[in-house]
C-alpha atoms as a PDB file:
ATOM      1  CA  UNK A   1       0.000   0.000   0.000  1.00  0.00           C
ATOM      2  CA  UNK A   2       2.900   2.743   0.815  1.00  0.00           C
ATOM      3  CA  UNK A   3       4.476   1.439  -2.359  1.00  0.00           C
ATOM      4  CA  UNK A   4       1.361   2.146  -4.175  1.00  0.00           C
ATOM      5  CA  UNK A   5       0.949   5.600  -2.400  1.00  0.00           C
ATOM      6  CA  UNK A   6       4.510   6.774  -3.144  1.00  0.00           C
ATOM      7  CA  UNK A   7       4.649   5.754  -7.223  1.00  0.00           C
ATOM      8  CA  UNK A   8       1.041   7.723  -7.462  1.00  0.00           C
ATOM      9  CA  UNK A   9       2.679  10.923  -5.425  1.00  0.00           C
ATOM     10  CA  UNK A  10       5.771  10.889  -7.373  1.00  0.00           C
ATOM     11  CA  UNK A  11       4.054  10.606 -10.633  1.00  0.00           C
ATOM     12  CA  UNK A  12       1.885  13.202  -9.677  1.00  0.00           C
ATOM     13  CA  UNK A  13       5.040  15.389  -8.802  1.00  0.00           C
ATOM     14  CA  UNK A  14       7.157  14.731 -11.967  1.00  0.00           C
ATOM     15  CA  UNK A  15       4.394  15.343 -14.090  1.00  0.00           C
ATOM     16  CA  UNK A  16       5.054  19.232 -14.240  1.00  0.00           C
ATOM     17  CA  UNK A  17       8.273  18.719 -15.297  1.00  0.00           C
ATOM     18  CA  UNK A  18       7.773  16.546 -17.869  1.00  0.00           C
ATOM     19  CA  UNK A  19       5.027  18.924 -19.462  1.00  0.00           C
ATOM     20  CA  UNK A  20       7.923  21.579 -18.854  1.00  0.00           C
ATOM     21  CA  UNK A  21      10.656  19.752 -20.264  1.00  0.00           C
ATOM     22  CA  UNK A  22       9.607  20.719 -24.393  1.00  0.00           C
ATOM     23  CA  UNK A  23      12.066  22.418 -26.439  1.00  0.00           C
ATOM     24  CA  UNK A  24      11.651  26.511 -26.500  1.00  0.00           C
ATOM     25  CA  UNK A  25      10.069  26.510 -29.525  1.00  0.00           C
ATOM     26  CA  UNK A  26       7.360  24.123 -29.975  1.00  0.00           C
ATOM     27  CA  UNK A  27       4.078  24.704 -29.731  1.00  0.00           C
ATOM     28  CA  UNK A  28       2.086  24.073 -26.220  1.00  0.00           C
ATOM     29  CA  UNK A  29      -0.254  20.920 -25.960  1.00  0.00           C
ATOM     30  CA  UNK A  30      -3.726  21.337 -27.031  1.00  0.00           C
ATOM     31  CA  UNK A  31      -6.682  19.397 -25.796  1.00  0.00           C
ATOM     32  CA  UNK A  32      -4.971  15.865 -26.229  1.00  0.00           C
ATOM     33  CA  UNK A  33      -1.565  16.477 -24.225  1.00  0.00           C
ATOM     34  CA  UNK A  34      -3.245  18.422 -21.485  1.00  0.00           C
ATOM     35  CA  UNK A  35      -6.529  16.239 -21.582  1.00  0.00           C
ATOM     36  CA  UNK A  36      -3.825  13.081 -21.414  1.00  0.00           C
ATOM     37  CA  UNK A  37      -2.259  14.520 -18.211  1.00  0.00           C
ATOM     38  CA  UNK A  38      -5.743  15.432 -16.459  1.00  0.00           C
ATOM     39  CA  UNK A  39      -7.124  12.173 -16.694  1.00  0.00           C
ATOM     40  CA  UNK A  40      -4.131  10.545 -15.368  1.00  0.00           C
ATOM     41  CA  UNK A  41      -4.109  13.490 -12.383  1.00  0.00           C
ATOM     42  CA  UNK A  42      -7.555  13.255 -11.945  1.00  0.00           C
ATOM     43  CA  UNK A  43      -7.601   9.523 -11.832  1.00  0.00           C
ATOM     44  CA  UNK A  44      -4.687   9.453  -8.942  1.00  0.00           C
ATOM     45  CA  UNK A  45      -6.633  12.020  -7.361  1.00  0.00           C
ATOM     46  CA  UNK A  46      -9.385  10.248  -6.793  1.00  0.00           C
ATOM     47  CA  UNK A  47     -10.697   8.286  -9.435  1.00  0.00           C
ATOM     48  CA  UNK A  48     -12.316  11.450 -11.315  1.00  0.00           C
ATOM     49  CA  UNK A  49     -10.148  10.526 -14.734  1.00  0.00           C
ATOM     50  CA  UNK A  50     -13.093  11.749 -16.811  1.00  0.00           C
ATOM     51  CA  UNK A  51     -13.314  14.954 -14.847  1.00  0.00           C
ATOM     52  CA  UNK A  52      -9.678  15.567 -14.912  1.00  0.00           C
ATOM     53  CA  UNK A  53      -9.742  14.767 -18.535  1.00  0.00           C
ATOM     54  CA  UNK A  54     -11.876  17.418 -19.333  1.00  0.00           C
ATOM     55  CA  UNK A  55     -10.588  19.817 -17.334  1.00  0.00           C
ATOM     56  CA  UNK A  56      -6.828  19.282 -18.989  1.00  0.00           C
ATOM     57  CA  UNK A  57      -8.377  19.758 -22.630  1.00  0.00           C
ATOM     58  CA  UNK A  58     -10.171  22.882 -21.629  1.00  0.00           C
ATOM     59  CA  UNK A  59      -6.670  24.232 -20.218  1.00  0.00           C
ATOM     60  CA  UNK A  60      -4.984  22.668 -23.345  1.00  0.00           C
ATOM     61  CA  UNK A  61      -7.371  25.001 -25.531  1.00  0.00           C
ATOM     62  CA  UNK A  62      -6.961  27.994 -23.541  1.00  0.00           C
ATOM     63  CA  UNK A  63      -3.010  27.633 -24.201  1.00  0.00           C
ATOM     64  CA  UNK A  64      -3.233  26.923 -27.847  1.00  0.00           C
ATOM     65  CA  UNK A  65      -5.569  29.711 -28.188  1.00  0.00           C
ATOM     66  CA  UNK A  66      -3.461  32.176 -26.549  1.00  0.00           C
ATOM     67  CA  UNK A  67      -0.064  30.702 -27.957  1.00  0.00           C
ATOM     68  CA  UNK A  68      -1.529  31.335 -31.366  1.00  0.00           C
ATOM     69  CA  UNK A  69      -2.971  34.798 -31.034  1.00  0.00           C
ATOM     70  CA  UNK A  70       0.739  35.655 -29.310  1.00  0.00           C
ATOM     71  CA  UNK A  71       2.130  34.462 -32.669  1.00  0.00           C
ATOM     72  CA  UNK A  72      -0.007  36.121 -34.334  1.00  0.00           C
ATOM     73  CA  UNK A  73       0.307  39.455 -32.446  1.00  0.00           C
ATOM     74  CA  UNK A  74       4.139  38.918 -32.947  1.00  0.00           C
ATOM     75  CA  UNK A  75       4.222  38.232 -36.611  1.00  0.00           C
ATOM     76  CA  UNK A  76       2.163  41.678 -37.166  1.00  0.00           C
ATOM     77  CA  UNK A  77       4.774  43.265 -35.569  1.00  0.00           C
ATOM     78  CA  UNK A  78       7.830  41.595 -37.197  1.00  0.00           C
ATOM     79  CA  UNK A  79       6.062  42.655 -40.358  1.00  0.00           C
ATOM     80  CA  UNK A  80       5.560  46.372 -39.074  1.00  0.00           C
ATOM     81  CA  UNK A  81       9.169  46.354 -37.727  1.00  0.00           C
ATOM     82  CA  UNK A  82      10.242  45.393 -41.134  1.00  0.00           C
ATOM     83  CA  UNK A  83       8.338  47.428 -43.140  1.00  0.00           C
ATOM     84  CA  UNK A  84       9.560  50.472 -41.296  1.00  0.00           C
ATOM     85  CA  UNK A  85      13.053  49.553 -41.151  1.00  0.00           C
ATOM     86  CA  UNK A  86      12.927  49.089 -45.545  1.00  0.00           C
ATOM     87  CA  UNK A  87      11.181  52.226 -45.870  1.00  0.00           C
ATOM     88  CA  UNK A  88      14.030  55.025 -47.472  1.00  0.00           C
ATOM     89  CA  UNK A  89      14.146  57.830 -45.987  1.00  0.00           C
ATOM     90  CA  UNK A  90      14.167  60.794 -48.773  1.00  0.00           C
ATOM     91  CA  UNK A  91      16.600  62.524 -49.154  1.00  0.00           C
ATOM     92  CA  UNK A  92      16.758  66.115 -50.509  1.00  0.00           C
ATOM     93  CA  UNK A  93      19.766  67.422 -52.608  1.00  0.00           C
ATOM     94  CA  UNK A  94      21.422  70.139 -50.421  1.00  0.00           C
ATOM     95  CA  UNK A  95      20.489  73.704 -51.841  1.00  0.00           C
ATOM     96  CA  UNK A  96      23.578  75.742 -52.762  1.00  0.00           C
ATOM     97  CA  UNK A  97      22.950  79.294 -53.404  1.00  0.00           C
ATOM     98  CA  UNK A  98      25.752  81.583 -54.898  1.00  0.00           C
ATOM     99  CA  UNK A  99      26.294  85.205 -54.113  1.00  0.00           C
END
């Protein structure tokens, strides 16, 4: 029984950092991942898998909701940045008057 109790508990506490462990660039989970790791917390906590479950893929949403309108937000401005940065600046001849 303490066997069983201490596999659940550390599960439960590496689970964080194996969500956190994905390289810097990748995209967050969406409803699978994050519905995935809610069952599997909910179940441990309880036997409420199906509750967890749908918990995790409403968080997994949010994130890939908000990760995409970030990217989107970001690529606006890398395209604003750019087009301001290509933009010439004009230049007038210098005006020489003579005497």
């Amino acid at each position: 029984m303490k066997t069983t109790a201490f596999l659940c508990a550390l599960s439960l506490l590496s689970m964080p950092a194996l969500l956190a462990s994905t390289s810097a660039d990748a995209k967050p989970g969406g409803c699978l991942k994050y519905g995935a790791a809610g069952a599997v917390a909910g179940h441990y906590a309880g036997h409420h898998a199906v509750k967890g479950a749908v918990a995790g893929c409403a968080a997994g949403m949010w994130r890939r909701h908000e990760y995409k309108k970030h990217m989107r937000e970001q690529k606006a401005h890398e395209k604003e940045m750019q087009h301001t940065n290509t933009a010439a600046p004009t230049a007038t001849a210098p005006t020489t008057t003579s005497h």
